[in-house]
Protein backbone atom coordinates (compact mmCIF):
# COMPACT_ATOMS: atom_id res chain seq x y z
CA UNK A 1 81.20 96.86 101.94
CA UNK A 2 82.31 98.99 99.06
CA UNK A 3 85.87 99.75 98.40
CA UNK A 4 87.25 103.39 98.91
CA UNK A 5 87.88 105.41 95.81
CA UNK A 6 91.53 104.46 94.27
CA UNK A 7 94.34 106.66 93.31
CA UNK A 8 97.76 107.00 91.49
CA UNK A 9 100.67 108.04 94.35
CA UNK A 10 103.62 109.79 92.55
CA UNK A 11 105.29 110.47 95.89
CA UNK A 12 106.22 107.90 98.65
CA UNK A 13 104.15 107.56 101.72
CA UNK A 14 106.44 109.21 104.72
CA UNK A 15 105.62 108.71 108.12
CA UNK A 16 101.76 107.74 107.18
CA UNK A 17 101.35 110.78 105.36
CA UNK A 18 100.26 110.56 101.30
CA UNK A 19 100.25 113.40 99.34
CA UNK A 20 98.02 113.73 96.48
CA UNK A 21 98.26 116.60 93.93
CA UNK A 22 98.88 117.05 90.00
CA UNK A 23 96.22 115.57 87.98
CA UNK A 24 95.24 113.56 90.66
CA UNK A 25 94.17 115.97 92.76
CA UNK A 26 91.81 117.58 90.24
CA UNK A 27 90.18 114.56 89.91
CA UNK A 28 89.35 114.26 93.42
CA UNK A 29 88.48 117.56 94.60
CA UNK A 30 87.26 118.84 91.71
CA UNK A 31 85.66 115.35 89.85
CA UNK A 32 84.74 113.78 92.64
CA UNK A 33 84.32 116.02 95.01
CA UNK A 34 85.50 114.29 97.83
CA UNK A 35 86.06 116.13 100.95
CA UNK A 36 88.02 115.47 104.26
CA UNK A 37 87.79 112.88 106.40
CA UNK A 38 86.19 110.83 102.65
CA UNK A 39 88.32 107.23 102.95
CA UNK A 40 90.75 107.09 99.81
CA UNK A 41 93.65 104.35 98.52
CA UNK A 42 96.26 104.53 96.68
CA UNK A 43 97.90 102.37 93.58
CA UNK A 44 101.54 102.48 94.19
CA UNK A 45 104.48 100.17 92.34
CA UNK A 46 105.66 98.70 95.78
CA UNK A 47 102.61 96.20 95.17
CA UNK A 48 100.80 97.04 98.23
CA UNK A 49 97.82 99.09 99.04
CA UNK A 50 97.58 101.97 101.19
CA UNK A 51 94.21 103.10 102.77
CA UNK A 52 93.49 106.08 104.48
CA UNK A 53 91.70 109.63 105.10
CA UNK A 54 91.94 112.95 103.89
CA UNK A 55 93.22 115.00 106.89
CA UNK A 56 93.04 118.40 104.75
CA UNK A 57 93.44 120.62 101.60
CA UNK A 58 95.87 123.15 101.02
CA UNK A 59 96.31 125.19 97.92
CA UNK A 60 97.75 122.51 94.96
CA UNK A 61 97.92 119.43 97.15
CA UNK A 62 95.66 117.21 99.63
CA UNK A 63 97.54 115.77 102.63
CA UNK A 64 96.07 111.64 103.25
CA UNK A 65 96.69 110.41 106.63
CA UNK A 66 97.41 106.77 105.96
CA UNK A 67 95.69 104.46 108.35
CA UNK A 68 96.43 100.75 106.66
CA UNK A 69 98.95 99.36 104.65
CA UNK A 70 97.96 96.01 103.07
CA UNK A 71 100.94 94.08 101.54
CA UNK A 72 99.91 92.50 98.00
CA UNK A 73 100.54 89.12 97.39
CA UNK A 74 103.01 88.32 95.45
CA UNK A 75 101.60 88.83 91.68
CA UNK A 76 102.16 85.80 88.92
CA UNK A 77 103.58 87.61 86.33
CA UNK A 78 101.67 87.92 82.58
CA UNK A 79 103.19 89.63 80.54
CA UNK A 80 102.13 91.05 77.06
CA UNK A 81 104.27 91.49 73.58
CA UNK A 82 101.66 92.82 71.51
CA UNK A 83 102.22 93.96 67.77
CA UNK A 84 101.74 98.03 67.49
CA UNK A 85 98.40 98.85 65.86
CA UNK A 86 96.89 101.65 64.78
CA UNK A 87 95.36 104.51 66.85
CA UNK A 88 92.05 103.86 69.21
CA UNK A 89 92.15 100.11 68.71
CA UNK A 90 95.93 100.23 70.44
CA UNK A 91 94.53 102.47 72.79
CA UNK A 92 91.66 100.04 73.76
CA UNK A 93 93.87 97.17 73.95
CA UNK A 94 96.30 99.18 76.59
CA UNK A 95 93.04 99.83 78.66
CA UNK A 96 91.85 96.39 78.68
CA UNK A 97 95.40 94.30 79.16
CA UNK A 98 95.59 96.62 82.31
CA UNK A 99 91.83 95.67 83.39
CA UNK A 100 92.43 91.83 83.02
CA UNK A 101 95.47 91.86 85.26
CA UNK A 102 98.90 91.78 82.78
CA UNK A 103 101.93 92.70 84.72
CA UNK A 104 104.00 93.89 81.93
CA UNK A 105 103.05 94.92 77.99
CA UNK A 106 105.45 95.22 75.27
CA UNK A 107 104.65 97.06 72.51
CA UNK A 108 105.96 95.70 69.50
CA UNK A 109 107.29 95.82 66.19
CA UNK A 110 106.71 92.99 63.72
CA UNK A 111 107.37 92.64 60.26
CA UNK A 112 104.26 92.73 58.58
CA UNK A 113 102.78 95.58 60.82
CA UNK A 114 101.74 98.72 59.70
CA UNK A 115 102.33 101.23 62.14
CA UNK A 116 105.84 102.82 62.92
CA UNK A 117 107.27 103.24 65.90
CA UNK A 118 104.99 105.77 68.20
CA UNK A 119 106.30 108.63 69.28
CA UNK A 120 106.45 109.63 73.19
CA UNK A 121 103.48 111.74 73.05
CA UNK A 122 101.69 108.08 72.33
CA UNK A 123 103.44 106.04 75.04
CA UNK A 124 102.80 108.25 77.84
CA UNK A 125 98.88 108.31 76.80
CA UNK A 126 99.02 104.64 77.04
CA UNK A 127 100.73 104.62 79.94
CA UNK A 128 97.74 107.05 81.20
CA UNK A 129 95.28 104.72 80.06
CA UNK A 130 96.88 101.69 81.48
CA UNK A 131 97.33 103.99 85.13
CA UNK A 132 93.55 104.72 85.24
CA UNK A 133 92.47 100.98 83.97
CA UNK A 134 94.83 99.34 87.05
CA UNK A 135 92.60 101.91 89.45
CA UNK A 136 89.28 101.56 87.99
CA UNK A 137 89.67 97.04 88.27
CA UNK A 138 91.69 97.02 91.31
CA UNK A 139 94.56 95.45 89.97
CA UNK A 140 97.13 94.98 92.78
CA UNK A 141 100.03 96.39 90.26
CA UNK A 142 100.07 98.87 88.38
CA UNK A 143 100.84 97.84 84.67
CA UNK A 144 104.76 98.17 83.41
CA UNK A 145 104.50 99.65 80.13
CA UNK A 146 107.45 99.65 78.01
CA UNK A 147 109.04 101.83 75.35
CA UNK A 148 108.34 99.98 71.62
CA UNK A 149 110.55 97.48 71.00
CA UNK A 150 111.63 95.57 67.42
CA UNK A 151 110.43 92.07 67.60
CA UNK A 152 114.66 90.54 67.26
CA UNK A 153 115.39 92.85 69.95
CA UNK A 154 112.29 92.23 72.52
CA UNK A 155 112.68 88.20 71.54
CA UNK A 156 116.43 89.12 72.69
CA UNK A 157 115.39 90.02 76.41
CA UNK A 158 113.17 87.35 77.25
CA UNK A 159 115.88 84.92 76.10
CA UNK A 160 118.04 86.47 78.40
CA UNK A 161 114.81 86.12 81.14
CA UNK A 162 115.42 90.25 81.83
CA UNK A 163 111.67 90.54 82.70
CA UNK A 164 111.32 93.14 84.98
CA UNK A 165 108.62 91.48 87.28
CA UNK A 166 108.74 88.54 89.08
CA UNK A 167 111.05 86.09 86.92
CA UNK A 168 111.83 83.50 88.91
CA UNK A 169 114.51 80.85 88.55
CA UNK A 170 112.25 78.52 86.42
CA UNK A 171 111.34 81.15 84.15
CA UNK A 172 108.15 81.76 82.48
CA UNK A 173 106.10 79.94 80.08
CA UNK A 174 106.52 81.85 76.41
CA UNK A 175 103.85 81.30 73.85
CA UNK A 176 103.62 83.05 70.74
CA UNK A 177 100.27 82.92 69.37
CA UNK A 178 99.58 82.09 65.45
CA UNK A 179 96.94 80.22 63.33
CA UNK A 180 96.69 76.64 63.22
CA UNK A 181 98.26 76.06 66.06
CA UNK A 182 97.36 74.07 69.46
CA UNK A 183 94.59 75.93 71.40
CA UNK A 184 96.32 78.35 73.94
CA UNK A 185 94.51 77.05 77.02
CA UNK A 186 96.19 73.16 76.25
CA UNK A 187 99.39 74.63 76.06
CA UNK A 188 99.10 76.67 79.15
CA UNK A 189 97.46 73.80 80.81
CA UNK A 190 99.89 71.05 80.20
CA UNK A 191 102.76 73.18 80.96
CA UNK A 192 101.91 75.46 84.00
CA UNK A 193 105.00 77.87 84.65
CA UNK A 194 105.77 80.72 86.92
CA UNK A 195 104.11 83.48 84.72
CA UNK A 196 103.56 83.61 81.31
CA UNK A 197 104.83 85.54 78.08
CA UNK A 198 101.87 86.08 75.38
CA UNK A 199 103.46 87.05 71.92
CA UNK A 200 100.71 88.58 69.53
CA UNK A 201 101.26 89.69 66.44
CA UNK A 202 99.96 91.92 63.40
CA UNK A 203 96.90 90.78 61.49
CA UNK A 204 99.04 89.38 58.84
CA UNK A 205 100.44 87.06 61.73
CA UNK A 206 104.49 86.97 62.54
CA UNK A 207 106.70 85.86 59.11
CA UNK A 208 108.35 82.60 58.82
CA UNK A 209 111.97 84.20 60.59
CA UNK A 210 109.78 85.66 63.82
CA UNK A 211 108.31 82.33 64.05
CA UNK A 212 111.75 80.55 63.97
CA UNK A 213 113.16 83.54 66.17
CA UNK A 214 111.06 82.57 68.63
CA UNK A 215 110.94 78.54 68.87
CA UNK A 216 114.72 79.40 68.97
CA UNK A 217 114.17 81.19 72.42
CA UNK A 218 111.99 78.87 73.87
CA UNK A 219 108.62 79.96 73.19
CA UNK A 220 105.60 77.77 72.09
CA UNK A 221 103.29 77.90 69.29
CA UNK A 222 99.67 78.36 70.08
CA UNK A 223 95.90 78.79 68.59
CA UNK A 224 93.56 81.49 69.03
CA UNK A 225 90.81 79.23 67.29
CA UNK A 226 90.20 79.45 63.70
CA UNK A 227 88.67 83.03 63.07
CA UNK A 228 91.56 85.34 61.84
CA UNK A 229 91.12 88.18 64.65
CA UNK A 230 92.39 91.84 64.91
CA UNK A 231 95.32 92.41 66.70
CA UNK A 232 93.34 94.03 69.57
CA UNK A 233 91.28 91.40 69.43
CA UNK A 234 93.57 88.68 69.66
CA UNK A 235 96.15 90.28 72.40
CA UNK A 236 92.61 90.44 74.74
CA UNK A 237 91.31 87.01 73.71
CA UNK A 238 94.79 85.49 75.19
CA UNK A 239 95.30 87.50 78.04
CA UNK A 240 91.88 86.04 79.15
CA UNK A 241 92.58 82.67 78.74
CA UNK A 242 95.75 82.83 80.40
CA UNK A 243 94.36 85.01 83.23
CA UNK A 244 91.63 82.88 84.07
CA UNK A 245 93.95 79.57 83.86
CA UNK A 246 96.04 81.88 86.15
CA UNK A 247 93.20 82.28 88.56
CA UNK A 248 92.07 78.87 88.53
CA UNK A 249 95.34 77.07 88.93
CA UNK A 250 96.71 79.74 91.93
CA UNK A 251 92.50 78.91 93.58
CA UNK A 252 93.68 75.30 93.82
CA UNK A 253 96.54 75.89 96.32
């Protein structure tokens, strides 16, 4: 049975009643051209899906009688730190973190990057992307996409385990990805934690005081194989590891 088209909610669901309008609405009616009584969910942050019909238009809104709420299980956290790169390829790698399932992404800014801090006009595009990449796959969250942080400053908050999704007591696993080291899927095999922190940086890799910043906070050296990659390339080849291992390891219980 195929699933029901999906859709961002930017109000709450109030006595079974969605309502859908802004950009979202244009790409329904006028995209999509769905029509009353079509079946429709909804992507909302309280991790749990809403499925229903459209009861009716009116002039800059549809009204979504809400037959089924489905609470989401609870999500193992993955979160992202990903080095800021430059235009489309930063773009892409928004889009497909989203797709494969990460909870949170930092973007972030290392010492050998080459791309300043992006303004707001950039953040809220990614924040598009990553809104219309969590519909498209299904993801059960949408993704948490944070303002650009300095490297000191981000390593800062995840030693003081101020993740904003799903920390638990035990903390996450932290791995901070470089060449040379142990391949990524050992290290998150041998040391399976309640979510996971990726670290990826620039193409020129982190410097010698990022590295030591972040052994000092807890986090783990690990390989991407020996090919120097992209940034892009590397922040997706991780997440895919770790979300499979994720997959595999929450299968087996």
């Amino acid at each position: 049975m195929s699933r029901p088209a999906r859709f961002a909610l930017r109000h709450p669901v109030i006595e079974g009643i969605a309502i859908v309008d802004g950009d979202e609405l244009h790409h329904l009616r006028d995209v999509m051209r769905m029509r009353e009584g079509a079946a429709i969910a909804f992507l909302t942050a309280d991790r749990a899906e809403h499925i229903g019909r459209i009861e009716r238009f009116e002039d800059n809104r549809a009204i979504v009688r809400i037959e089924k709420t489905i609470p989401s299980n609870e999500t193992t956290p993955l979160i992202l730190a990903a080095a800021v790169i430059k235009g489309p390829r930063m773009d892409f790698m928004v889009e497909k973190a989203a797709e494969l399932g990460v909870t949170e992404l930092w973007p972030t800014l290392c010492a050998r990057g080459v791309v300043r801090a992006p303004g707001e006009e950039r953040i809220a595009r990614w924040r598009r992307l990553a809104t219309a990449a969590a519909k498209q796959s299904f993801a059960p969250t949408p993704l948490l996409l944070h303002e650009a942080t300095a490297f000191a400053d981000l390593i800062h908050e995840f030693a003081k385990d101020t993740l904003a999704i799903g920390a638990s007591s035990e903390g996450p696993l932290r791995v901070i990805c470089t060449m040379g080291a142990e391949p990524i899927a050992s290290v998150i095999r041998r040391s399976p934690a309640h979510g996971i922190v990726i670290a990826c940086g620039p193409e020129g890799d982190f410097d010698d005081a990022e590295m030591a910043l972040a052994k000092r906070a807890g986090f783990v050296a690990a390989g991407l194989g020996i090919n120097r990659l992209r940034g892009e390339t590397a922040a997706i080849a991780a997440v895919s590891i770790a979300s499979a291992i994720l997959d595999e390891i929450q299968g087996g219980d």
